[in-house]
PDB file of N, CA and C in Angstrom:
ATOM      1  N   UNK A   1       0.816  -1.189   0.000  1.00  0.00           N
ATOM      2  CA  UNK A   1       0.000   0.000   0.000  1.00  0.00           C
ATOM      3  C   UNK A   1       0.869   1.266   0.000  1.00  0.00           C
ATOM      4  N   UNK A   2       2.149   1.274   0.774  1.00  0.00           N
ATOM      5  CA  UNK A   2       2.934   2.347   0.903  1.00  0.00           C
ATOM      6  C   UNK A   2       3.309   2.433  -0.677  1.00  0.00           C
ATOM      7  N   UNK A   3       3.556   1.663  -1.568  1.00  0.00           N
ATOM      8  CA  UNK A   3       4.148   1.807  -2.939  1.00  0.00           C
ATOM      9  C   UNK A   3       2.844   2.777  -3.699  1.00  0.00           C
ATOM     10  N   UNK A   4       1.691   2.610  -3.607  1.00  0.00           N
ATOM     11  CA  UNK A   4       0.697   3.219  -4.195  1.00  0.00           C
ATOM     12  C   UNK A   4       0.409   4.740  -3.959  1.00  0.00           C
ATOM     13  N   UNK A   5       0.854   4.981  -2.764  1.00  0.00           N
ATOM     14  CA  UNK A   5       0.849   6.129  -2.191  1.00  0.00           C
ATOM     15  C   UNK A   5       2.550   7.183  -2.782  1.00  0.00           C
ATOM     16  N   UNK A   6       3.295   6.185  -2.681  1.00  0.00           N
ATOM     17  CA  UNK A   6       4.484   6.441  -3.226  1.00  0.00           C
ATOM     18  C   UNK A   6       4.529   7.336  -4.572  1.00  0.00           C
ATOM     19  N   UNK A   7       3.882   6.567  -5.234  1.00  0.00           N
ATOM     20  CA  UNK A   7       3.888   6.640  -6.710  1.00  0.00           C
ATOM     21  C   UNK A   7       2.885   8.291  -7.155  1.00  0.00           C
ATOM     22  N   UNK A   8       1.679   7.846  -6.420  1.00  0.00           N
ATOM     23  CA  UNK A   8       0.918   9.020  -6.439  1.00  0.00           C
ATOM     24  C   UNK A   8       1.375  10.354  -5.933  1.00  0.00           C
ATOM     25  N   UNK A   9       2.628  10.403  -5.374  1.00  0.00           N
ATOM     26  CA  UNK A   9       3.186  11.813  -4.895  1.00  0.00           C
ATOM     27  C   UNK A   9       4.110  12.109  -5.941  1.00  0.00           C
ATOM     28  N   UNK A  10       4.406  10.438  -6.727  1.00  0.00           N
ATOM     29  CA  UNK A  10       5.421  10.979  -7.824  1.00  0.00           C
ATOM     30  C   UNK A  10       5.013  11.800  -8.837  1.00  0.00           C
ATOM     31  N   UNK A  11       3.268  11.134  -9.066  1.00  0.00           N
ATOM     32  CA  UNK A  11       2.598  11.897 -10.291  1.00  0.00           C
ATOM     33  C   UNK A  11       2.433  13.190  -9.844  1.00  0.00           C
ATOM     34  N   UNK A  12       1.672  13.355  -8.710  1.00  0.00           N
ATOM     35  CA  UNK A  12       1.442  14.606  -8.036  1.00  0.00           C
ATOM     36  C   UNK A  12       2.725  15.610  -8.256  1.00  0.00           C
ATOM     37  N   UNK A  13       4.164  15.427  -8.220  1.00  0.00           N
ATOM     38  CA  UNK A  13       5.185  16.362  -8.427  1.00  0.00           C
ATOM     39  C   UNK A  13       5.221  16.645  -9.660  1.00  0.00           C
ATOM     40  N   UNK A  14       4.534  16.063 -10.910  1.00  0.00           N
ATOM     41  CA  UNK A  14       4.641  15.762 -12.238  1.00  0.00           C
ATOM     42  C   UNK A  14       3.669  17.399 -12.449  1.00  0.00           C
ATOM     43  N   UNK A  15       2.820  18.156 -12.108  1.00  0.00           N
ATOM     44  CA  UNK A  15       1.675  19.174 -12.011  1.00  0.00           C
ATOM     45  C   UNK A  15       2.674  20.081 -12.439  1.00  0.00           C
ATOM     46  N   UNK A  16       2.300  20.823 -13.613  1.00  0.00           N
ATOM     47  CA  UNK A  16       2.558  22.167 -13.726  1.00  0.00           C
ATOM     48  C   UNK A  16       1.905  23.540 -12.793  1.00  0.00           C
ATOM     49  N   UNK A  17       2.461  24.566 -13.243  1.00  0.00           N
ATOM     50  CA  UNK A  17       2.167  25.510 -12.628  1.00  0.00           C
ATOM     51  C   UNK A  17       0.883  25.956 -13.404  1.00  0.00           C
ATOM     52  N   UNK A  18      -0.206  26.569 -12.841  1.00  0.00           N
ATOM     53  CA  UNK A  18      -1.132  27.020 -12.791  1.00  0.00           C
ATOM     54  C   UNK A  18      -1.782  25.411 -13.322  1.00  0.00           C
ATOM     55  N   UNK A  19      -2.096  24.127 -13.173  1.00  0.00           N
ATOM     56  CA  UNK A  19      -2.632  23.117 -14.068  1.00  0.00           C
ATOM     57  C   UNK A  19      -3.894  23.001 -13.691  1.00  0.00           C
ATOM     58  N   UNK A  20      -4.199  24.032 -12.716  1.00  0.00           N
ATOM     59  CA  UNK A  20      -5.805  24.068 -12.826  1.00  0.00           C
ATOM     60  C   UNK A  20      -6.977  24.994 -13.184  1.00  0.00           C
ATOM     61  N   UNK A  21      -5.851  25.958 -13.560  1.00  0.00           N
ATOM     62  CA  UNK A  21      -6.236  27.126 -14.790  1.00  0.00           C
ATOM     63  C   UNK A  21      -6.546  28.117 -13.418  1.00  0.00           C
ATOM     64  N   UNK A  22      -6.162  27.384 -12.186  1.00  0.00           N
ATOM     65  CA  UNK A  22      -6.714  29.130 -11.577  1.00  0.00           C
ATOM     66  C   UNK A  22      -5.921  29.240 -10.650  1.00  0.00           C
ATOM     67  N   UNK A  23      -4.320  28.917 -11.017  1.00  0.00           N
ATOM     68  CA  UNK A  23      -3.248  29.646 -10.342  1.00  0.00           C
ATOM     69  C   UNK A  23      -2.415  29.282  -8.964  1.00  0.00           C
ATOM     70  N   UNK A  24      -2.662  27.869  -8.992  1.00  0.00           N
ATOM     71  CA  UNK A  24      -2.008  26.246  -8.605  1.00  0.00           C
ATOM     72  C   UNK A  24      -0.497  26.328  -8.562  1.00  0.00           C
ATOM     73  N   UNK A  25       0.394  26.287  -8.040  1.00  0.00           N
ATOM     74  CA  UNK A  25       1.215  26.242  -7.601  1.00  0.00           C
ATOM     75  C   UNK A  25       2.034  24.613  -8.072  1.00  0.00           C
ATOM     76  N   UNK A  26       3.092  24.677  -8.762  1.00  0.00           N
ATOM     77  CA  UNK A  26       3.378  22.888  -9.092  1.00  0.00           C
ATOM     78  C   UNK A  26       4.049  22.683  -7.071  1.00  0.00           C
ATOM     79  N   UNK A  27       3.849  21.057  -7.304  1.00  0.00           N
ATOM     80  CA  UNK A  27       4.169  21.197  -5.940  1.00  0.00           C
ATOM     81  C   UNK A  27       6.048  20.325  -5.887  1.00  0.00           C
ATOM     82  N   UNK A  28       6.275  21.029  -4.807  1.00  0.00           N
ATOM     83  CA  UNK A  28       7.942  21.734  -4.410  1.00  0.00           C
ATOM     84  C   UNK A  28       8.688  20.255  -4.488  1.00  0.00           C
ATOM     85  N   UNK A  29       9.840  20.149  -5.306  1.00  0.00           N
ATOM     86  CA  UNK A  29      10.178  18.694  -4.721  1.00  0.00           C
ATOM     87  C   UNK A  29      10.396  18.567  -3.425  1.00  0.00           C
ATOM     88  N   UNK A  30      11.132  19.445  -2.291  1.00  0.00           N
ATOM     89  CA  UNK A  30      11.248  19.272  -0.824  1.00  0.00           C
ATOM     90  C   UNK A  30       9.702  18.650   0.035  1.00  0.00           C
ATOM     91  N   UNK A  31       8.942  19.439  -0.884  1.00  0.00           N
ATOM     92  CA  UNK A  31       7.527  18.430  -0.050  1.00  0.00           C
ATOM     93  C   UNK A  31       7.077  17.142  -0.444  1.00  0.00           C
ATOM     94  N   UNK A  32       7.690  17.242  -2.050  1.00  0.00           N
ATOM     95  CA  UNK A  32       7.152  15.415  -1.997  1.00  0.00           C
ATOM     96  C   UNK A  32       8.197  14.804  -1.335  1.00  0.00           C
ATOM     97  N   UNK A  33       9.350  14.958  -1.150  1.00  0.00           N
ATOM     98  CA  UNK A  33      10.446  13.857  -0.506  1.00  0.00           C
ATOM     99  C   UNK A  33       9.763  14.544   1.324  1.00  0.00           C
ATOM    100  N   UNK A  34       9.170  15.195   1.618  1.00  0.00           N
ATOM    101  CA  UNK A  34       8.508  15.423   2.969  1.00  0.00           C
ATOM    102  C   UNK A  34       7.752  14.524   3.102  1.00  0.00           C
ATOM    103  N   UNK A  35       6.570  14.551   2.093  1.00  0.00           N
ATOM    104  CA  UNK A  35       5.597  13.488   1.629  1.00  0.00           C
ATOM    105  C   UNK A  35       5.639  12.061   1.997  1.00  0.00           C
ATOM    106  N   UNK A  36       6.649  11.592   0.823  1.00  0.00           N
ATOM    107  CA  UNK A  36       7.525  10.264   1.124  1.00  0.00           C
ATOM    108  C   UNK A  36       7.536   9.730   2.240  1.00  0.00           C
ATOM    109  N   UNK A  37       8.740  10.424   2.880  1.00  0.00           N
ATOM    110  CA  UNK A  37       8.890  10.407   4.078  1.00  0.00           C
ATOM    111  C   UNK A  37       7.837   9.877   5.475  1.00  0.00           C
ATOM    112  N   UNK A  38       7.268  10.487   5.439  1.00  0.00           N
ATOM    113  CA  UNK A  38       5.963  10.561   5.811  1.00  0.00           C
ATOM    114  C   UNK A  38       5.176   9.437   5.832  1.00  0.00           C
ATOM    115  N   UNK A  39       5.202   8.807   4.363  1.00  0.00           N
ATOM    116  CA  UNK A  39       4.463   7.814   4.133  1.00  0.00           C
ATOM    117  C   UNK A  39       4.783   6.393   4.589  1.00  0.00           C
ATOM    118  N   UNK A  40       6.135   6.721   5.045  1.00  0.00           N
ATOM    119  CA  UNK A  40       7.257   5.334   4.824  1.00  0.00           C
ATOM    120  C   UNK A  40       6.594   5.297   6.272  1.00  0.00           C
ATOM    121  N   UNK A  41       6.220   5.829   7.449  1.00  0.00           N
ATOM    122  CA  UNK A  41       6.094   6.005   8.521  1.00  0.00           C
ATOM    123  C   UNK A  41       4.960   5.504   9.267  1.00  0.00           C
ATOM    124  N   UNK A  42       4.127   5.731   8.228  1.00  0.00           N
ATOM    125  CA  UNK A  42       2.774   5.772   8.355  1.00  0.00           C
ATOM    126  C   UNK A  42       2.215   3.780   8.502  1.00  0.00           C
ATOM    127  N   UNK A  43       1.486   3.885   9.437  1.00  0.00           N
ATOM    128  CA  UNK A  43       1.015   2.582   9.503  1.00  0.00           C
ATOM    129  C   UNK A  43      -0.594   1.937   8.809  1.00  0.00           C
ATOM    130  N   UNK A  44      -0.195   0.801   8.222  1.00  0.00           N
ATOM    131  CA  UNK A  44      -1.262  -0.142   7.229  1.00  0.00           C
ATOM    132  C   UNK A  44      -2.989   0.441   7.367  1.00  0.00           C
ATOM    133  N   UNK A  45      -2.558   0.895   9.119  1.00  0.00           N
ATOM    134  CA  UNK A  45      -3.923   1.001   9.692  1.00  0.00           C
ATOM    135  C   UNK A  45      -4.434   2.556   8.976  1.00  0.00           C
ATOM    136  N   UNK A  46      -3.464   3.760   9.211  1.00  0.00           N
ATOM    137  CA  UNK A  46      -3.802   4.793   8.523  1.00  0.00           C
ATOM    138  C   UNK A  46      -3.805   4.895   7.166  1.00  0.00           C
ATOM    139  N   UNK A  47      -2.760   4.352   6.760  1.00  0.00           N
ATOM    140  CA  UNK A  47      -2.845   4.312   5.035  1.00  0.00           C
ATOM    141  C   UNK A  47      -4.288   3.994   4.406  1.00  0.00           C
ATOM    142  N   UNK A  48      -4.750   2.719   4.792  1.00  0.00           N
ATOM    143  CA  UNK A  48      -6.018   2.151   4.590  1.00  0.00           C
ATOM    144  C   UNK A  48      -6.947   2.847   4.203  1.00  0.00           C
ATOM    145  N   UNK A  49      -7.057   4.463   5.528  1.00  0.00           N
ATOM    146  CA  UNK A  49      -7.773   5.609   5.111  1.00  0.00           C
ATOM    147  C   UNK A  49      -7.160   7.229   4.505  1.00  0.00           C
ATOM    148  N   UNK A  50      -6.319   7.006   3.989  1.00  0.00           N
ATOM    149  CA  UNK A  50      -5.524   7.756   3.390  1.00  0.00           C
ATOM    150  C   UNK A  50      -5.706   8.583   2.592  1.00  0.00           C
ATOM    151  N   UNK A  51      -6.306   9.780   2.182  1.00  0.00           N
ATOM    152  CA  UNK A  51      -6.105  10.353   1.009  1.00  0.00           C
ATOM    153  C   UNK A  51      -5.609  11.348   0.709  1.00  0.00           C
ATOM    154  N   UNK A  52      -4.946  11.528  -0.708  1.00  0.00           N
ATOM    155  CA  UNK A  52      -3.866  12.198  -0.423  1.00  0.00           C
ATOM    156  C   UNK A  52      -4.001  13.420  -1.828  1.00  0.00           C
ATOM    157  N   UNK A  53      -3.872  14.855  -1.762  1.00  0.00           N
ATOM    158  CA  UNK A  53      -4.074  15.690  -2.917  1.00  0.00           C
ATOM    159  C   UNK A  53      -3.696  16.876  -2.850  1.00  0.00           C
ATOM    160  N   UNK A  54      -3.324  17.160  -3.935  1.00  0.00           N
ATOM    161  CA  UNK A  54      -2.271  18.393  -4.131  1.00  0.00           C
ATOM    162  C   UNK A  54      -3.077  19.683  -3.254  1.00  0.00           C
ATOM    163  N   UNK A  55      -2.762  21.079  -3.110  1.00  0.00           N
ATOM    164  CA  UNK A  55      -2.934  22.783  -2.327  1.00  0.00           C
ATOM    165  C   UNK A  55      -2.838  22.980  -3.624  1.00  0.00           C
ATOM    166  N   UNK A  56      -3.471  24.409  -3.824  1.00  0.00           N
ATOM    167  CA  UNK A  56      -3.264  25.160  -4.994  1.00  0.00           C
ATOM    168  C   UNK A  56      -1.758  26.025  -4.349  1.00  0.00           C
ATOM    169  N   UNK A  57      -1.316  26.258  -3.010  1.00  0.00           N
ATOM    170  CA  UNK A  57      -0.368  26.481  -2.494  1.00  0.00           C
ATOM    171  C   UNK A  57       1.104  26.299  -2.750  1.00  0.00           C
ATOM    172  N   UNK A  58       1.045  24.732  -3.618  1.00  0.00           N
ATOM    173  CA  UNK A  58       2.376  23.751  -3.563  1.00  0.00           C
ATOM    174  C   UNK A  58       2.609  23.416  -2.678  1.00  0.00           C
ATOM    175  N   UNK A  59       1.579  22.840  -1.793  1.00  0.00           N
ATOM    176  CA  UNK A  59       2.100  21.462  -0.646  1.00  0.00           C
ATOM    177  C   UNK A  59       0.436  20.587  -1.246  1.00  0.00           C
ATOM    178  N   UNK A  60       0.919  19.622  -0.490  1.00  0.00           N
ATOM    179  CA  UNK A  60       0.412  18.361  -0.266  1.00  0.00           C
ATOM    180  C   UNK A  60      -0.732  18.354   1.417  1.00  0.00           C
ATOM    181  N   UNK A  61      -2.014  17.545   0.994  1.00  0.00           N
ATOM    182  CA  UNK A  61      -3.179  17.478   1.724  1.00  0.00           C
ATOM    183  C   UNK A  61      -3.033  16.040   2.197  1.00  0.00           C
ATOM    184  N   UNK A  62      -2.875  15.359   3.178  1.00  0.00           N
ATOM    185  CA  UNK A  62      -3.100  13.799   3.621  1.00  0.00           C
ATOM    186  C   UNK A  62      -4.559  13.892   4.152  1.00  0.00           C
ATOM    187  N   UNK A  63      -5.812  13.802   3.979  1.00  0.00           N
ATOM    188  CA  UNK A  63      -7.021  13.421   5.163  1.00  0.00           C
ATOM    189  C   UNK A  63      -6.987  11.650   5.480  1.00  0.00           C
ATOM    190  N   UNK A  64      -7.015  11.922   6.585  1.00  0.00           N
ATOM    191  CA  UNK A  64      -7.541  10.163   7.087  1.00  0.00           C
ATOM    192  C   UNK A  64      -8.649  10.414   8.236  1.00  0.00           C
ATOM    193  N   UNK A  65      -9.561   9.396   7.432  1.00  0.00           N
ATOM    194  CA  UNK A  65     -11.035   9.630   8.117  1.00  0.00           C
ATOM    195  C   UNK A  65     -11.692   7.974   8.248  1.00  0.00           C
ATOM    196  N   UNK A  66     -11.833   8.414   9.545  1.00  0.00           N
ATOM    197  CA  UNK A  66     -13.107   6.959   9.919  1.00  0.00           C
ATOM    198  C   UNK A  66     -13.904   7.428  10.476  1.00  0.00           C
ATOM    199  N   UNK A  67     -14.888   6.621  11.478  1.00  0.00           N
ATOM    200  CA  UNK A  67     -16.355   6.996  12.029  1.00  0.00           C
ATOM    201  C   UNK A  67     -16.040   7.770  13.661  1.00  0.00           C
ATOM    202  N   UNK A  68     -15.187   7.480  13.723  1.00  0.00           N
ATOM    203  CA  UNK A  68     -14.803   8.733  15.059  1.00  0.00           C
ATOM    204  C   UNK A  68     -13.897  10.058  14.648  1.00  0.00           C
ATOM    205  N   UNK A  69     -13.293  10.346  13.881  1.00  0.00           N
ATOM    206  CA  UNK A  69     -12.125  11.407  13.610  1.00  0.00           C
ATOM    207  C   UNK A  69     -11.837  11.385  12.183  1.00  0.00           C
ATOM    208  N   UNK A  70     -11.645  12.633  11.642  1.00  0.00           N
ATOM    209  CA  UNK A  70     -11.234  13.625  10.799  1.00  0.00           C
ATOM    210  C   UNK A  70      -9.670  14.155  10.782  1.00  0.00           C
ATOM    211  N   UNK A  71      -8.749  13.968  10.139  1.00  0.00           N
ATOM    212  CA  UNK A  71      -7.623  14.441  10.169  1.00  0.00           C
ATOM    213  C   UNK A  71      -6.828  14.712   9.057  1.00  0.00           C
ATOM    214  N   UNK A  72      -6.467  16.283   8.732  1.00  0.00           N
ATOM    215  CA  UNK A  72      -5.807  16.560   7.841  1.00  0.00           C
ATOM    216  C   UNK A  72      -4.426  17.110   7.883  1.00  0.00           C
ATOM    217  N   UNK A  73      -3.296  16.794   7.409  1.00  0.00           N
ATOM    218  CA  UNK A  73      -1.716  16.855   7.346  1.00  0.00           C
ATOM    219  C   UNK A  73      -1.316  17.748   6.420  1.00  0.00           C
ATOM    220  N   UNK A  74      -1.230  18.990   6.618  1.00  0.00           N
ATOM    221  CA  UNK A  74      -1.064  19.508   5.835  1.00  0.00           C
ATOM    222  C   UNK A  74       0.769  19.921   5.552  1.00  0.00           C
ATOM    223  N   UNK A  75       1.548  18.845   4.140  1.00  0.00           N
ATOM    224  CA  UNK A  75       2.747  18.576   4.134  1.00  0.00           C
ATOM    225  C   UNK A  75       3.494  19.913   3.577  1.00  0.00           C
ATOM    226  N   UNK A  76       4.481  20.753   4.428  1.00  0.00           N
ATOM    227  CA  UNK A  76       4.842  21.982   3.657  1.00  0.00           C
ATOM    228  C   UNK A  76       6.486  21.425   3.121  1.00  0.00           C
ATOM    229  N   UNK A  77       7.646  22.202   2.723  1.00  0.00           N
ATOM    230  CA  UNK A  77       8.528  21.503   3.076  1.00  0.00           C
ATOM    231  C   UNK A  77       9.433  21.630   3.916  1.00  0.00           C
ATOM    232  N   UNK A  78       9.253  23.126   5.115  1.00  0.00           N
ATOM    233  CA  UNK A  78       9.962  22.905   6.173  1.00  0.00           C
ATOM    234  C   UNK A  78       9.605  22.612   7.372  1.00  0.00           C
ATOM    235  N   UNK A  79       8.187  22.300   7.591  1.00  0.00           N
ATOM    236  CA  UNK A  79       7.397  22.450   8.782  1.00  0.00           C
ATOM    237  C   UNK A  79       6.186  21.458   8.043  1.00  0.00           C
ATOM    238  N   UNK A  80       5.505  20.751   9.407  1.00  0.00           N
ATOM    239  CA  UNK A  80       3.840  20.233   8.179  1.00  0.00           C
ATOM    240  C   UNK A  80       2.789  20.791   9.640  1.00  0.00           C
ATOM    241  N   UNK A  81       1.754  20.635   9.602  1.00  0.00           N
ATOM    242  CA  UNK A  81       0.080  21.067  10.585  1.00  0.00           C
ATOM    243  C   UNK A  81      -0.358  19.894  10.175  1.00  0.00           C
ATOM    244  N   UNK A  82      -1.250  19.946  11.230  1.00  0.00           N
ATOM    245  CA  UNK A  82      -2.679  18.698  11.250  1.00  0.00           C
ATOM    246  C   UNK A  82      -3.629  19.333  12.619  1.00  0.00           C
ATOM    247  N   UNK A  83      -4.755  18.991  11.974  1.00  0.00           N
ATOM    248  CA  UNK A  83      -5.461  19.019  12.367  1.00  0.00           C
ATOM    249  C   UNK A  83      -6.253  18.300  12.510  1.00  0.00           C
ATOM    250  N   UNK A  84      -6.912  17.444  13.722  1.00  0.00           N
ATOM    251  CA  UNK A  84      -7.706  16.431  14.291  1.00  0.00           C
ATOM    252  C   UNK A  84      -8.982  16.776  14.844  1.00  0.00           C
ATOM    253  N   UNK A  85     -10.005  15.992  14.027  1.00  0.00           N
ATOM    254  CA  UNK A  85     -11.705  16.712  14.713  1.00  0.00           C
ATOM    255  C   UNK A  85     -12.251  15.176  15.003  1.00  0.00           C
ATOM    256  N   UNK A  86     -12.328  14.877  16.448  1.00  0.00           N
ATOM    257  CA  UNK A  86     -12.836  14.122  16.804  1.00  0.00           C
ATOM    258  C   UNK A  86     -14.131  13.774  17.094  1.00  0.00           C
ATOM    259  N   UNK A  87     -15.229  13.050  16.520  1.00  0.00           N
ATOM    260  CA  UNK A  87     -16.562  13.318  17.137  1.00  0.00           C
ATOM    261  C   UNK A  87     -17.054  13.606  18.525  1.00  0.00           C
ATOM    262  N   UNK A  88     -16.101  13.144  19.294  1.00  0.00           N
ATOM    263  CA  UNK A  88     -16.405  13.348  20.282  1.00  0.00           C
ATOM    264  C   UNK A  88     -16.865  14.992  20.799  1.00  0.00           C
ATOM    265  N   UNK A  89     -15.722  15.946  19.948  1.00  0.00           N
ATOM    266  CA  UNK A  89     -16.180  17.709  19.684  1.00  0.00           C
ATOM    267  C   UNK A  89     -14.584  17.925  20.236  1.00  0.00           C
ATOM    268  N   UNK A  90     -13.801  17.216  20.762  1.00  0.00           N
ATOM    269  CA  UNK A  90     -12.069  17.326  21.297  1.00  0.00           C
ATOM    270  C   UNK A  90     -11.659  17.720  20.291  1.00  0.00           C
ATOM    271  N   UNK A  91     -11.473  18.747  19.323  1.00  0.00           N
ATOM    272  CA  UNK A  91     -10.865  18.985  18.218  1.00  0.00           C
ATOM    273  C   UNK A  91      -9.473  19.478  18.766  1.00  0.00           C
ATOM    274  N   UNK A  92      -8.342  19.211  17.537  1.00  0.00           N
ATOM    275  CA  UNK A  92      -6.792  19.521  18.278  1.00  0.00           C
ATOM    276  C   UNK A  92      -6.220  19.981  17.039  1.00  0.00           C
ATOM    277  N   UNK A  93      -5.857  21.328  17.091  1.00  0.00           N
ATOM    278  CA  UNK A  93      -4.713  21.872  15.976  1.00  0.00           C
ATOM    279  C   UNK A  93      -3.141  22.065  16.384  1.00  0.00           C
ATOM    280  N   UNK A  94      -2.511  21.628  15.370  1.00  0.00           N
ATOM    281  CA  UNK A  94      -1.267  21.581  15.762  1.00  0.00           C
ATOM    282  C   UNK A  94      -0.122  22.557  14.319  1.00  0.00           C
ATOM    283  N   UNK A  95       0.486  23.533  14.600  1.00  0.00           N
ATOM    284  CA  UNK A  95       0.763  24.084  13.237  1.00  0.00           C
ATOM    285  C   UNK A  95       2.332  24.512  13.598  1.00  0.00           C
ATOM    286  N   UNK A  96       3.255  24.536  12.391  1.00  0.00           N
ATOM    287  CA  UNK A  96       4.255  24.561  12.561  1.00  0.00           C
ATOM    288  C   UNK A  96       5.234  23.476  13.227  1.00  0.00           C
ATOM    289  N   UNK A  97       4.797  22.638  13.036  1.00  0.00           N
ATOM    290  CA  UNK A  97       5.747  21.176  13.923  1.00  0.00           C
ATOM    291  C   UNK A  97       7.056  21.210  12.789  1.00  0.00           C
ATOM    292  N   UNK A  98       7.971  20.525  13.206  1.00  0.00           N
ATOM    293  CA  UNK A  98       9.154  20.485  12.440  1.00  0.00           C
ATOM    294  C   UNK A  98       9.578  18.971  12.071  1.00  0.00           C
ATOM    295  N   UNK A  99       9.977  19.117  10.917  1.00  0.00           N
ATOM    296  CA  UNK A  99      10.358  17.679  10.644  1.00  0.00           C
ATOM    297  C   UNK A  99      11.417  17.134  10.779  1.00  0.00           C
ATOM    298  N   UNK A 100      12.256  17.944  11.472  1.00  0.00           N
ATOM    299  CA  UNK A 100      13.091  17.740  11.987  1.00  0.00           C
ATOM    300  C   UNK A 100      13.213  17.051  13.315  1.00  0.00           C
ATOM    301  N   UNK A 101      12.354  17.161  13.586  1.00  0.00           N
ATOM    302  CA  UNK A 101      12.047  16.956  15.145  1.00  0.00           C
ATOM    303  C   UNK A 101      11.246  15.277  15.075  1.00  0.00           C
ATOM    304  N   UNK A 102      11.966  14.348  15.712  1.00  0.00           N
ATOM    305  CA  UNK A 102      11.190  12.965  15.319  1.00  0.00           C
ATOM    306  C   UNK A 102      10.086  12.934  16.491  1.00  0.00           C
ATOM    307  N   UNK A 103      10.101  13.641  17.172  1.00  0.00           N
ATOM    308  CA  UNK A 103       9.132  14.261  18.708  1.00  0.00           C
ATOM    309  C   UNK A 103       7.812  14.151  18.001  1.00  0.00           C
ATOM    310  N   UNK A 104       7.944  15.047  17.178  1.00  0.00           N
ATOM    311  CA  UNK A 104       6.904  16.374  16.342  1.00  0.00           C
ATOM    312  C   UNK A 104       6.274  15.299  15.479  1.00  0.00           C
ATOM    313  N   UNK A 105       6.927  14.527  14.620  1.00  0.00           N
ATOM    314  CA  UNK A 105       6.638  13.456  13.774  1.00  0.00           C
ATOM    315  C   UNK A 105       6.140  11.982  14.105  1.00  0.00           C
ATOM    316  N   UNK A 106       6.126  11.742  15.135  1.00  0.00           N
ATOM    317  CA  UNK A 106       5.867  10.473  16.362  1.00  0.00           C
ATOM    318  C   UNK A 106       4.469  11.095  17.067  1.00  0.00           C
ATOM    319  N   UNK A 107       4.443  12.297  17.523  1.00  0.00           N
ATOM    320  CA  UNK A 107       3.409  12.870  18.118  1.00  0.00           C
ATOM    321  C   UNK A 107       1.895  12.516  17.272  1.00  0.00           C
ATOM    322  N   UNK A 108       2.315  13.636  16.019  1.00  0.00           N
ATOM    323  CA  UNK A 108       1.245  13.527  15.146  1.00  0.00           C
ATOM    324  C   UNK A 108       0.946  11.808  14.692  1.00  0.00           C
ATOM    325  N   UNK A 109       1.455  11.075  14.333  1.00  0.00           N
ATOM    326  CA  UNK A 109       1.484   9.615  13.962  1.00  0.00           C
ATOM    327  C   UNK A 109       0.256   9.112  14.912  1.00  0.00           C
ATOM    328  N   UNK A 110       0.885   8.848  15.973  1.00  0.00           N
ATOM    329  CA  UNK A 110       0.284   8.542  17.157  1.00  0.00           C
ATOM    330  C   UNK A 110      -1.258   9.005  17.825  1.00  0.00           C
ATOM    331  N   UNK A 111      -1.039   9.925  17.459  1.00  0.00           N
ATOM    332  CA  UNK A 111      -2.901  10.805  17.660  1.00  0.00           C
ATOM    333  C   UNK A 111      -3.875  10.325  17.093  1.00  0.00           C
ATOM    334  N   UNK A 112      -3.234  10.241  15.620  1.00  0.00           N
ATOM    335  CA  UNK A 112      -4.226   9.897  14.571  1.00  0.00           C
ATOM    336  C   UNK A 112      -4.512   8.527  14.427  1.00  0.00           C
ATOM    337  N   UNK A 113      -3.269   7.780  14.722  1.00  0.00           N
ATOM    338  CA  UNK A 113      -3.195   6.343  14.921  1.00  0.00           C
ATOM    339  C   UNK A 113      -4.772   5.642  16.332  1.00  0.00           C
ATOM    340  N   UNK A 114      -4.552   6.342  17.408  1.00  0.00           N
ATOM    341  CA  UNK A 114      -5.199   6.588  18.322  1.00  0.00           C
ATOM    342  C   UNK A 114      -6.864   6.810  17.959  1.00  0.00           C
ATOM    343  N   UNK A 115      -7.231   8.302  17.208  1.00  0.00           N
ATOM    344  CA  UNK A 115      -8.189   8.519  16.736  1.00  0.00           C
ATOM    345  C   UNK A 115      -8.728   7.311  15.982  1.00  0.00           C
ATOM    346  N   UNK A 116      -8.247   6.672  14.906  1.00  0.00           N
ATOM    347  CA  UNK A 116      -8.864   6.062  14.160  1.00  0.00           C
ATOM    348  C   UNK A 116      -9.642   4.627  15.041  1.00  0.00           C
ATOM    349  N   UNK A 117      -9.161   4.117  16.216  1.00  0.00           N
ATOM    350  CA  UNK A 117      -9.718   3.308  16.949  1.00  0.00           C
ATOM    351  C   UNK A 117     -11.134   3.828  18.221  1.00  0.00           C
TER     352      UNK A 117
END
């Protein structure tokens, strides 16, 4: 499953500039190898609900959604956000995390990992 996801960030870097006629941004190679990254990380359980699509910005959108929680990753290439809306109404924003930081990158994993059960 990680190969499918793989591939689709490859096409996704493939986007010209403006390719949606209203001023789309191609997206950055530093965010698809962010992307990547990312994906390699990511467990069977989230992938499963995975979806993944270009910003008119030039970054990259991950949502993973089941019947309790909402969560979107928004991949930049020096920093990524997510945001988690739990049915429960616990909603949690998180912006500017670093990817540098395996803290920051373990944190978010884990939430969402969490949420989806």
């Amino acid at each position: 499953m990680k190969g499918k996801f793989l591939n689709r960030i490859n096409e996704l870097s493939m986007l010209r500039d403006n390719c949606d006629y209203e001023g789309a941004k191609p997206i950055h190679a530093t965010v698809c190898r962010q992307a990547k990254a990312l994906v390699v990380r990511l467990s069977e359980n989230i992938l499963k609900s995975l979806v993944d699509f270009p910003d008119v910005d030039g970054t990259l959108l991950f949502d993973v959604r089941s019947d309790n929680s909402h969560s979107t990753i928004f991949v930049c290439d020096n920093f990524f956000s997510y945001i988690l809306k739990k049915k429960s109404g616990n909603n949690e924003v998180f912006s500017g995390c670093s990817w540098n930081k395996d803290f920051d990158v373990n944190a978010m994993i884990s939430k969402i990992e969490d949420s989806l059960s």
